[in-house]
Protein backbone atom coordinates (compact mmCIF):
# COMPACT_ATOMS: atom_id res chain seq x y z
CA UNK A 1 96.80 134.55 11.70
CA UNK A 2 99.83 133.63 14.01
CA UNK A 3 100.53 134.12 17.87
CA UNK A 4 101.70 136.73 20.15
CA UNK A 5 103.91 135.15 22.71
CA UNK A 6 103.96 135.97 26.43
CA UNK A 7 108.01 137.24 26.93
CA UNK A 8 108.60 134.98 29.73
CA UNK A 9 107.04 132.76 32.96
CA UNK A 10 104.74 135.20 35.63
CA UNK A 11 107.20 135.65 38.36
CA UNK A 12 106.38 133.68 41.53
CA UNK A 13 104.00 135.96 43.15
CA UNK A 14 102.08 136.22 40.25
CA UNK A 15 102.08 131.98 39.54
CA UNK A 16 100.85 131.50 43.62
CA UNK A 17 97.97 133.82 42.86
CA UNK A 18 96.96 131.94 39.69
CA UNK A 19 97.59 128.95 41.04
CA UNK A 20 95.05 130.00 44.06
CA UNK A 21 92.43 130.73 41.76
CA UNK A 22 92.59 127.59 39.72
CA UNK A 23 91.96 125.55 43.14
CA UNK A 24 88.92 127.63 43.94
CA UNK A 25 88.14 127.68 40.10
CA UNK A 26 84.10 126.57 40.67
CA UNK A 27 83.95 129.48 42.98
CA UNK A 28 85.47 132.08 40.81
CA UNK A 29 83.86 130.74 37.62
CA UNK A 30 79.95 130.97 39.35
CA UNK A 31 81.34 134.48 40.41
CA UNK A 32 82.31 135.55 36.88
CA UNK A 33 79.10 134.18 35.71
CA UNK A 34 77.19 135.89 37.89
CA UNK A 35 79.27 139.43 36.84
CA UNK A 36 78.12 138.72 33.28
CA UNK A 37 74.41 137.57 34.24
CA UNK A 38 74.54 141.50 36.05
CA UNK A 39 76.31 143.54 33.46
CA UNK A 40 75.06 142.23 29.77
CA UNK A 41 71.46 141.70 28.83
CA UNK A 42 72.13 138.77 26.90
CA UNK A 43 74.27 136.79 29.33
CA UNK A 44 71.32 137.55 31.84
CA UNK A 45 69.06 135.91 29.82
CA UNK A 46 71.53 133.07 29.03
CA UNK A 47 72.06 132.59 32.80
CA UNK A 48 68.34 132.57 33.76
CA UNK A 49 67.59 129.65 30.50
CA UNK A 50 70.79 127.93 30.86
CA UNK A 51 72.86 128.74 33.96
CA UNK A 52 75.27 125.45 34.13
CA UNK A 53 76.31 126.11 30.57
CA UNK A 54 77.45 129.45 31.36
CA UNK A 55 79.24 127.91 34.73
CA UNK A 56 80.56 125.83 32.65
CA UNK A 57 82.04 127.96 29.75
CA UNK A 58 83.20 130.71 32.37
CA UNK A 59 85.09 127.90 34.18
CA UNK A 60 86.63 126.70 30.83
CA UNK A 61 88.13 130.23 29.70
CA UNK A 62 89.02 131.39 33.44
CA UNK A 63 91.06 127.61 33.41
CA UNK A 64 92.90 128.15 30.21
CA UNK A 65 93.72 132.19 30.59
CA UNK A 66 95.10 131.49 34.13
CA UNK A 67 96.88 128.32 33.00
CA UNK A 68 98.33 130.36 29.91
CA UNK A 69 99.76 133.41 32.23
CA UNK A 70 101.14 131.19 34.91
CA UNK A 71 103.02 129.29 32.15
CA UNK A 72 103.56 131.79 30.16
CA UNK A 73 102.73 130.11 27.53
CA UNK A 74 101.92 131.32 23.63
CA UNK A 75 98.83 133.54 23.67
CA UNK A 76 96.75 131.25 20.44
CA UNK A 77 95.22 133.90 18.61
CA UNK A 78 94.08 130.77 16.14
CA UNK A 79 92.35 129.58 19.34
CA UNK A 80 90.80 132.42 19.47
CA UNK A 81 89.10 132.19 16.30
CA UNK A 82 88.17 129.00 16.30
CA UNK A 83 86.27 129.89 19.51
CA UNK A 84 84.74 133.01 17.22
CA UNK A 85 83.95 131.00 14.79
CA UNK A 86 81.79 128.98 17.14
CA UNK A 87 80.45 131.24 19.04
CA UNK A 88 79.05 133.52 15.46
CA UNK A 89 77.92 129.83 14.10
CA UNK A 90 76.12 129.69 17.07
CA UNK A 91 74.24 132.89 16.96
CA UNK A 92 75.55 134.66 19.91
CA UNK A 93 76.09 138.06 19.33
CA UNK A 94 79.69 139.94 18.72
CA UNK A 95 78.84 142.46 21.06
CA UNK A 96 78.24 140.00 24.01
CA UNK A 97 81.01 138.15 23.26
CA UNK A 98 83.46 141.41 23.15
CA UNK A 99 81.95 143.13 26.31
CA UNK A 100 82.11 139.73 28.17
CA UNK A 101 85.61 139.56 27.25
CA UNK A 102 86.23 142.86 28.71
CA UNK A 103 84.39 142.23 32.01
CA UNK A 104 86.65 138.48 32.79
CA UNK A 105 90.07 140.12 31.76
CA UNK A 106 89.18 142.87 34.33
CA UNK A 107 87.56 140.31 36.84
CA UNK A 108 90.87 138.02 36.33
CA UNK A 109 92.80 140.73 36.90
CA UNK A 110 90.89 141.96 39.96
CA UNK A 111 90.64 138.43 41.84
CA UNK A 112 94.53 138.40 41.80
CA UNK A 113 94.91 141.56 43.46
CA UNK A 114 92.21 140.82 45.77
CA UNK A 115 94.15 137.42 46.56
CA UNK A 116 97.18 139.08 46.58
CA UNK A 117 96.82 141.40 50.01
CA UNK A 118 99.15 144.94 50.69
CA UNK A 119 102.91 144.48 49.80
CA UNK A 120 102.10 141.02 48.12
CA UNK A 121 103.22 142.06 44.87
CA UNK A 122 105.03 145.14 43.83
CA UNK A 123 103.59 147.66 42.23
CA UNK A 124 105.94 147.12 39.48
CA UNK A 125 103.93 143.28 39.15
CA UNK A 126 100.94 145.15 39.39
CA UNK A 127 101.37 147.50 36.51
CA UNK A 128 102.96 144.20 34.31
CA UNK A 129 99.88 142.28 34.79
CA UNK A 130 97.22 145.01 33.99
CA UNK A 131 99.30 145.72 30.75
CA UNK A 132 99.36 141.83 30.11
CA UNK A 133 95.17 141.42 30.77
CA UNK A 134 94.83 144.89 28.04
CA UNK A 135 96.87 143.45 25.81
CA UNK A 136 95.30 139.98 25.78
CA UNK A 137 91.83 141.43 25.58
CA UNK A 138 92.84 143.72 22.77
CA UNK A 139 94.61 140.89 20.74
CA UNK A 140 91.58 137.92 21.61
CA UNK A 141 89.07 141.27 20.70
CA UNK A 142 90.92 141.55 17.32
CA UNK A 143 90.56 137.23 16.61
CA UNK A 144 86.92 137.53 17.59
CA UNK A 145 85.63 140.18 15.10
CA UNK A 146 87.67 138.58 12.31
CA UNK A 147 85.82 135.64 13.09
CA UNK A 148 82.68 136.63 13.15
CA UNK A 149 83.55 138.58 10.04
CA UNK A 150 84.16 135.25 8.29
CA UNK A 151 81.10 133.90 9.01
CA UNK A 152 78.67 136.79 8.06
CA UNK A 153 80.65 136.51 4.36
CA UNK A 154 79.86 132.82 4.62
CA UNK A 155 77.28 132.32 1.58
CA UNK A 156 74.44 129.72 2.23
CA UNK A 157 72.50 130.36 -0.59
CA UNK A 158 71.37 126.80 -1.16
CA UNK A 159 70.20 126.64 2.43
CA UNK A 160 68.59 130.14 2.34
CA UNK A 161 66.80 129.33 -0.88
CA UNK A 162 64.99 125.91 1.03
CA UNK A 163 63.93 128.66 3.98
CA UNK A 164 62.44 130.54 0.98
CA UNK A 165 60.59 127.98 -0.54
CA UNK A 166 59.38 126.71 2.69
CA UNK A 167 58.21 130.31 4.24
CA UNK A 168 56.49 131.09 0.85
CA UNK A 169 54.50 127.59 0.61
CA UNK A 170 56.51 126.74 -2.60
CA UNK A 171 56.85 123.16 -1.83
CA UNK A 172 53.39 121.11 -1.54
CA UNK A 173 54.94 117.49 -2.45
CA UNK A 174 55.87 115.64 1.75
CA UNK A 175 58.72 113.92 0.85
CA UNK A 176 60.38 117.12 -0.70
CA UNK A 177 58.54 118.91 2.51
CA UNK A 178 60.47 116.70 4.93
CA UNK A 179 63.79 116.95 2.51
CA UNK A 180 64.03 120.61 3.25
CA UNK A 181 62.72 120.53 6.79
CA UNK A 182 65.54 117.93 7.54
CA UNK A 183 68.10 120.46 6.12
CA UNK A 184 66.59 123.18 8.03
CA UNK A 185 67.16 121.18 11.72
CA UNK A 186 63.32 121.33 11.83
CA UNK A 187 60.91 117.97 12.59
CA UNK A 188 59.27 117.07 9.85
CA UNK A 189 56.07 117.12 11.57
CA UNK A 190 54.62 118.18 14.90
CA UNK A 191 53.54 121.44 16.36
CA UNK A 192 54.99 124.97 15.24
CA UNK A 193 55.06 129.00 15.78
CA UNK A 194 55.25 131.12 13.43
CA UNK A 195 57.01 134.45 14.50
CA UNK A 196 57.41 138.10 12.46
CA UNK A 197 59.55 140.83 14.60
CA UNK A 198 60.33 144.16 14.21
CA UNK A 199 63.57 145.01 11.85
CA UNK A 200 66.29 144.78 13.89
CA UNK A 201 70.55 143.99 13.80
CA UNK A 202 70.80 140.28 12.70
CA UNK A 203 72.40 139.66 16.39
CA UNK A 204 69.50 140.17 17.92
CA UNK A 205 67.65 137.24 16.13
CA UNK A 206 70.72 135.37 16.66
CA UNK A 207 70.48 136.30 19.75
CA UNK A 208 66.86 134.71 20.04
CA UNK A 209 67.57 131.78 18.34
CA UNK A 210 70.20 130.67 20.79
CA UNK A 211 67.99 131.45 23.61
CA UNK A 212 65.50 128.98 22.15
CA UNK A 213 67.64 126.40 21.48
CA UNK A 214 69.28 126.45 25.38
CA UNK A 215 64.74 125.75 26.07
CA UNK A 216 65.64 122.50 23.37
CA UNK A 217 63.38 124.39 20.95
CA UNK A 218 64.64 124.53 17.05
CA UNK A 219 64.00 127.22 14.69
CA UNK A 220 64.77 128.97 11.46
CA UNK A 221 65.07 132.30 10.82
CA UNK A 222 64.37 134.74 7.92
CA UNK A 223 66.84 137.32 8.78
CA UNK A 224 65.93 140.82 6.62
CA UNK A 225 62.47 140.16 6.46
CA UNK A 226 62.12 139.31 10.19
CA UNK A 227 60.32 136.02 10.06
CA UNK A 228 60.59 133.02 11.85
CA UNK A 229 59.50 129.40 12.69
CA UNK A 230 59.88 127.44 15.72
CA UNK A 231 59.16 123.91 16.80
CA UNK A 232 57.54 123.01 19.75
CA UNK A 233 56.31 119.68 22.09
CA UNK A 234 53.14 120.55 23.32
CA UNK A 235 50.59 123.34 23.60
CA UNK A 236 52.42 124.65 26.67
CA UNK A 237 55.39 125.71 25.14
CA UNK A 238 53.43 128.38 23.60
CA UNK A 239 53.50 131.13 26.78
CA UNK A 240 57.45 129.79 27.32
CA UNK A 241 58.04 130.68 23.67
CA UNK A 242 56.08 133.57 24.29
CA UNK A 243 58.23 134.61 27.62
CA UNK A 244 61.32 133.86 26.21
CA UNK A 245 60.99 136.54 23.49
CA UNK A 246 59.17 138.77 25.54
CA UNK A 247 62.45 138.73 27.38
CA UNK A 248 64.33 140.78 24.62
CA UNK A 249 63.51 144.74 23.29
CA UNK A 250 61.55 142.89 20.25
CA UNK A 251 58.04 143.72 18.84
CA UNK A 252 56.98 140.10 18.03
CA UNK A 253 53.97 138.76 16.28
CA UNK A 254 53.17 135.22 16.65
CA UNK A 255 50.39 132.74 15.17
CA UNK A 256 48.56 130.60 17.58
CA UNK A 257 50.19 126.98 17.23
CA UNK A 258 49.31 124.95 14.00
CA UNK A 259 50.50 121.34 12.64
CA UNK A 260 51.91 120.46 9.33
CA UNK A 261 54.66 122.42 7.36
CA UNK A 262 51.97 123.27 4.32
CA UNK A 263 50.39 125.63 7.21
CA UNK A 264 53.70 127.78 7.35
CA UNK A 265 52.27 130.89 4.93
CA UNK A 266 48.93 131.28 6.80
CA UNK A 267 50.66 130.88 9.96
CA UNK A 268 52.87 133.59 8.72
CA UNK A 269 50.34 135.89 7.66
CA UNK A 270 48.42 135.71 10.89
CA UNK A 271 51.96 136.60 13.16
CA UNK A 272 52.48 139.53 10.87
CA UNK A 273 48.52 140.76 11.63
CA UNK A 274 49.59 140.13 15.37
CA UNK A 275 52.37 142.20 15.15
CA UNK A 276 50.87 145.06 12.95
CA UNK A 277 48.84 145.32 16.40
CA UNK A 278 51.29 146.22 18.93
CA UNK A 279 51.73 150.24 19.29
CA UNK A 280 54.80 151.52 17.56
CA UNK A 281 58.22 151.94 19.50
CA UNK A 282 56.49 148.82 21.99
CA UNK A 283 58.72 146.06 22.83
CA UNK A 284 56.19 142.99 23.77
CA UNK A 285 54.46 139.85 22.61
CA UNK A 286 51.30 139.87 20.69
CA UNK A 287 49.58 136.32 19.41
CA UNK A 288 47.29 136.39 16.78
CA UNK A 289 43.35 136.72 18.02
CA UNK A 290 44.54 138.02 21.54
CA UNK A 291 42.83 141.12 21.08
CA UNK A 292 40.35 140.48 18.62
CA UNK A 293 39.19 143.62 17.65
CA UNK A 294 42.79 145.10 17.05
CA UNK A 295 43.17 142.01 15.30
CA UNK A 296 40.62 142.59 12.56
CA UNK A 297 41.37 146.17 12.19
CA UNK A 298 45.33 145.37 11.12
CA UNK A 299 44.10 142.24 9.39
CA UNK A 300 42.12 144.50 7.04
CA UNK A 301 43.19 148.26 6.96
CA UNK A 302 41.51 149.12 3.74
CA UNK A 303 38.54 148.21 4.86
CA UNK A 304 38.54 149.73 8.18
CA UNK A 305 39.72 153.33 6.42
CA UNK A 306 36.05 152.84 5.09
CA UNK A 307 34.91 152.90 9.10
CA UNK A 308 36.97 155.64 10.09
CA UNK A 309 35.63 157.86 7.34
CA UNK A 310 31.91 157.37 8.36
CA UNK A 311 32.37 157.34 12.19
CA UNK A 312 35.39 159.63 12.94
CA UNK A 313 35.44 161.90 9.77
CA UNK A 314 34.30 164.82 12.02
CA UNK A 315 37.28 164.61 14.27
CA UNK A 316 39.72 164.13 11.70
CA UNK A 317 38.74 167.17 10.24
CA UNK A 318 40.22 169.28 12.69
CA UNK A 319 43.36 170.44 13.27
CA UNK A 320 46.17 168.54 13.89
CA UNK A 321 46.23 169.64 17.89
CA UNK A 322 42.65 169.34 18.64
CA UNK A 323 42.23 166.17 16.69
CA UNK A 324 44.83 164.76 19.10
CA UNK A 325 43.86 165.89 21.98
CA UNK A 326 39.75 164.53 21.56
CA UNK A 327 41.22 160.89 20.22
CA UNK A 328 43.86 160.65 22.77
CA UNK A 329 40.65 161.47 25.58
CA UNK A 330 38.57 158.84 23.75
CA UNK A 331 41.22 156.30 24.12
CA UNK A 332 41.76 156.70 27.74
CA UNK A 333 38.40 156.53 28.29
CA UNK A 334 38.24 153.15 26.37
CA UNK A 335 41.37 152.25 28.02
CA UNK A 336 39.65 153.08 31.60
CA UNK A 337 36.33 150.86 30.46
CA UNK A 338 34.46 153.99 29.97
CA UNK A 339 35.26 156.08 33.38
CA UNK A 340 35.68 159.68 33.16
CA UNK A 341 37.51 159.36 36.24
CA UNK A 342 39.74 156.60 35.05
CA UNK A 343 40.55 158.24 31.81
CA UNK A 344 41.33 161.59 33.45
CA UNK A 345 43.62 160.25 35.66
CA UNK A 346 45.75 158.85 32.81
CA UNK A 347 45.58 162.00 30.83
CA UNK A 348 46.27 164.48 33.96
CA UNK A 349 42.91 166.36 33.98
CA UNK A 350 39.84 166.57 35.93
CA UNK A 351 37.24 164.26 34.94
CA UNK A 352 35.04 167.30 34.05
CA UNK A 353 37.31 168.33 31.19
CA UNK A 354 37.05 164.83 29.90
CA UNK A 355 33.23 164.65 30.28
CA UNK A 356 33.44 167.78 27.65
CA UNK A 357 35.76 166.63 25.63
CA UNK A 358 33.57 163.41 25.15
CA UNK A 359 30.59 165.45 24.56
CA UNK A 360 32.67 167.45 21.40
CA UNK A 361 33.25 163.49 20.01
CA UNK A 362 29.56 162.67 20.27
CA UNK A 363 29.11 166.01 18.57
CA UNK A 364 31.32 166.01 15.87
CA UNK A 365 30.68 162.03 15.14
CA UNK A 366 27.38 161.77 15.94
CA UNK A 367 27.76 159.06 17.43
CA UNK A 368 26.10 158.11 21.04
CA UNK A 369 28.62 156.87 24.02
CA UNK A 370 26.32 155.60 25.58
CA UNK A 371 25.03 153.55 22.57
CA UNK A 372 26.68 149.99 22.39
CA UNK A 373 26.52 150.09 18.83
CA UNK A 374 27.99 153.66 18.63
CA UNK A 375 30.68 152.74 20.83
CA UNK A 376 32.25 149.74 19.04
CA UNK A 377 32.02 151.60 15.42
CA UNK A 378 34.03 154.11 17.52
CA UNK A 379 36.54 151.72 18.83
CA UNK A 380 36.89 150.19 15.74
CA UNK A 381 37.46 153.24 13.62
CA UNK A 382 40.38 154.44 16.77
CA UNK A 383 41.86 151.39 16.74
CA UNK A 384 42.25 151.97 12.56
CA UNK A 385 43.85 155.54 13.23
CA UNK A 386 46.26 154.19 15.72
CA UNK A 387 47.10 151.80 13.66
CA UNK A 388 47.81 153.32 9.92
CA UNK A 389 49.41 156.20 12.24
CA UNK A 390 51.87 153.79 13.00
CA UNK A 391 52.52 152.42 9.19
């Protein structure tokens, strides 16, 4: 790929104000972490899992750029994709890495002139040394996404094969269980998650993965068809597993916790269930059984199509605006544990409007609200509408 050379040394202004910020480098790197903690979602998360790392890797690159410009050394553009390379076999994503390139040029670049003071520098030195940070974030930018180019053509398909037979429950003899979990960087026994999310860019499950991995948990990922597996210690890492990906835009299903790598399919199964019951367009965390009802209902839409026809056929009937409006007042008054008052506050209406609008479902269903009996077939069969609305 070769190098783009700097033309010659920073002039002495310039080399005092590096040389400044390399002896107050722990300050300037927690600063520049900080920067990127407040201005990209995924260094945020990063720095609230693993905030020496970042320290650390923010003190690293601020060392070697200033060290580079003060000497005026070769700009490595091989360095620069080795360090791609890394970072993509790592999972982090390219858009991170780009805009956190962006924001330490331009905090390098501001820290000198903030060192520098009035009439330190001339303006002359000042224009240089902007040019020299845009043209070392355009050339580094460049390395980076030919990197992480090379590694997305990388083929694996030995590796993604084993994932295969080990998400579909193709393998049933342990020794060849533990072979392929061992190839996977997975235990071959202990307690596991499965997880199912939303389609979404591969760099967001790399982005997940790497988040995981700073909390010393391992996992695998089935990128394309959105499933996952991840190994855990104890019963407790369940709600930190849970937080953690509750921390990115995801709609996640997970399974409640199970042992032995035969369980993977079921396990499976039961996080796609839990994630067929979060409302469309919802980032958020469900686990299988939280909400049991909801549960059942995605865990078995044909037969719940059966319910809706018997208990909300009446509604359903009617047109499209009406229909909405009388199943969008019985689920705020579910939602507000059967208040008129409650519901009409979420929907904006006096609670006499709901109180007729509830009597129009009991009339149209038949169906008795104030029947227990009446009112879970009702729940049931909304729940079902939500739900294949959302297919």
């Amino acid at each position: 790929m070769g190098t783009e050379a700097l033309a010659t040394p920073a002039p002495r202004e310039q080399r005092e104000l590096m040389q400044a910020m390399l002896t107050r480098l722990p300050e300037f790197a927690d600063r520049l972490a900080k920067l990127l903690s407040e201005k990209d979602e995924f260094y945020h998360q990063v720095d609230a899992v693993a905030p020496d790392e970042l320290r650390q890797v923010c003190r690293a690159n601020l060392k070697r750029a200033l060290t580079s410009f003060a000497d005026g050394r070769e700009l490595s553009l091989d360095a620069a994709r080795k360090t791609g390379l890394a970072q993509a076999r790592q999972g982090i994503p390219l858009p991170a890495v780009l805009r956190a390139f962006r924001i330490g040029g331009m905090f390098v670049y501001e820290a000198l002139l903030g060192l520098a003071g009035p009439g330190f520098i001339s303006s002359a030195q000042t224009a240089a040394m902007s040019s020299t940070v845009w043209r070392t974030i355009d050339l580094y930018s460049d390395a980076l996404a030919t990197a992480y180019d090379e590694v997305a053509a990388e083929p694996s398909p030995e590796r993604r094969e084993m994932l295969e037979n080990l998400l579909q429950g193709r393998l049933s003899d342990p020794l060849e269980l533990e072979e392929t979990a061992a190839v996977l960087g997975l235990p071959p026994s202990g307690m596991f998650v499965a997880v199912v999310s939303e389609a979404v860019e591969p760099d967001w499950h790399n982005a997940v993965e790497l988040l995981l991995r700073a909390r010393r948990w391992r996992s695998v990922w089935r990128h394309g068809a959105e499933a996952g597996l991840v190994a855990i210690d104890r019963l407790e890492d369940v709600r930190r597993v849970r937080d953690v990906l509750g921390s990115m835009p995801l709609a996640v299903g997970m399974s409640k916790p199970f042992t032995g790598l035969a369980e993977i399919p079921d396990a499976l199964s039961r996080a796609r269930v839990a994630r067929l019951s979060l409302p469309a367009g919802t980032p958020g965390v469900a686990v299988f059984g939280d909400s049991p009802v909801t549960t059942l209902v995605a865990g078995a839409p044909a037969m719940t199509r059966e319910v809706v026809r018997s208990s909300l056929s009446g509604v359903l009937v009617l047109p499209a605006q009406e229909r909405k409006v009388l199943l969008d007042t019985l689920a705020a008054w579910f939602a507000g544990h059967g208040s008129a008052k409650q519901a009409a506050d979420r929907l904006f209406v006096h609670p006499n409007t709901v109180r007729y609008r509830l009597r129009r479902v009991q009339e149209l269903t038949k169906r008795d609200l104030t029947d227990p009996v009446d009112i879970g077939e009702l729940y049931v069969a909304l729940e079902s509408v939500r739900l294949e609305a959302e297919d």
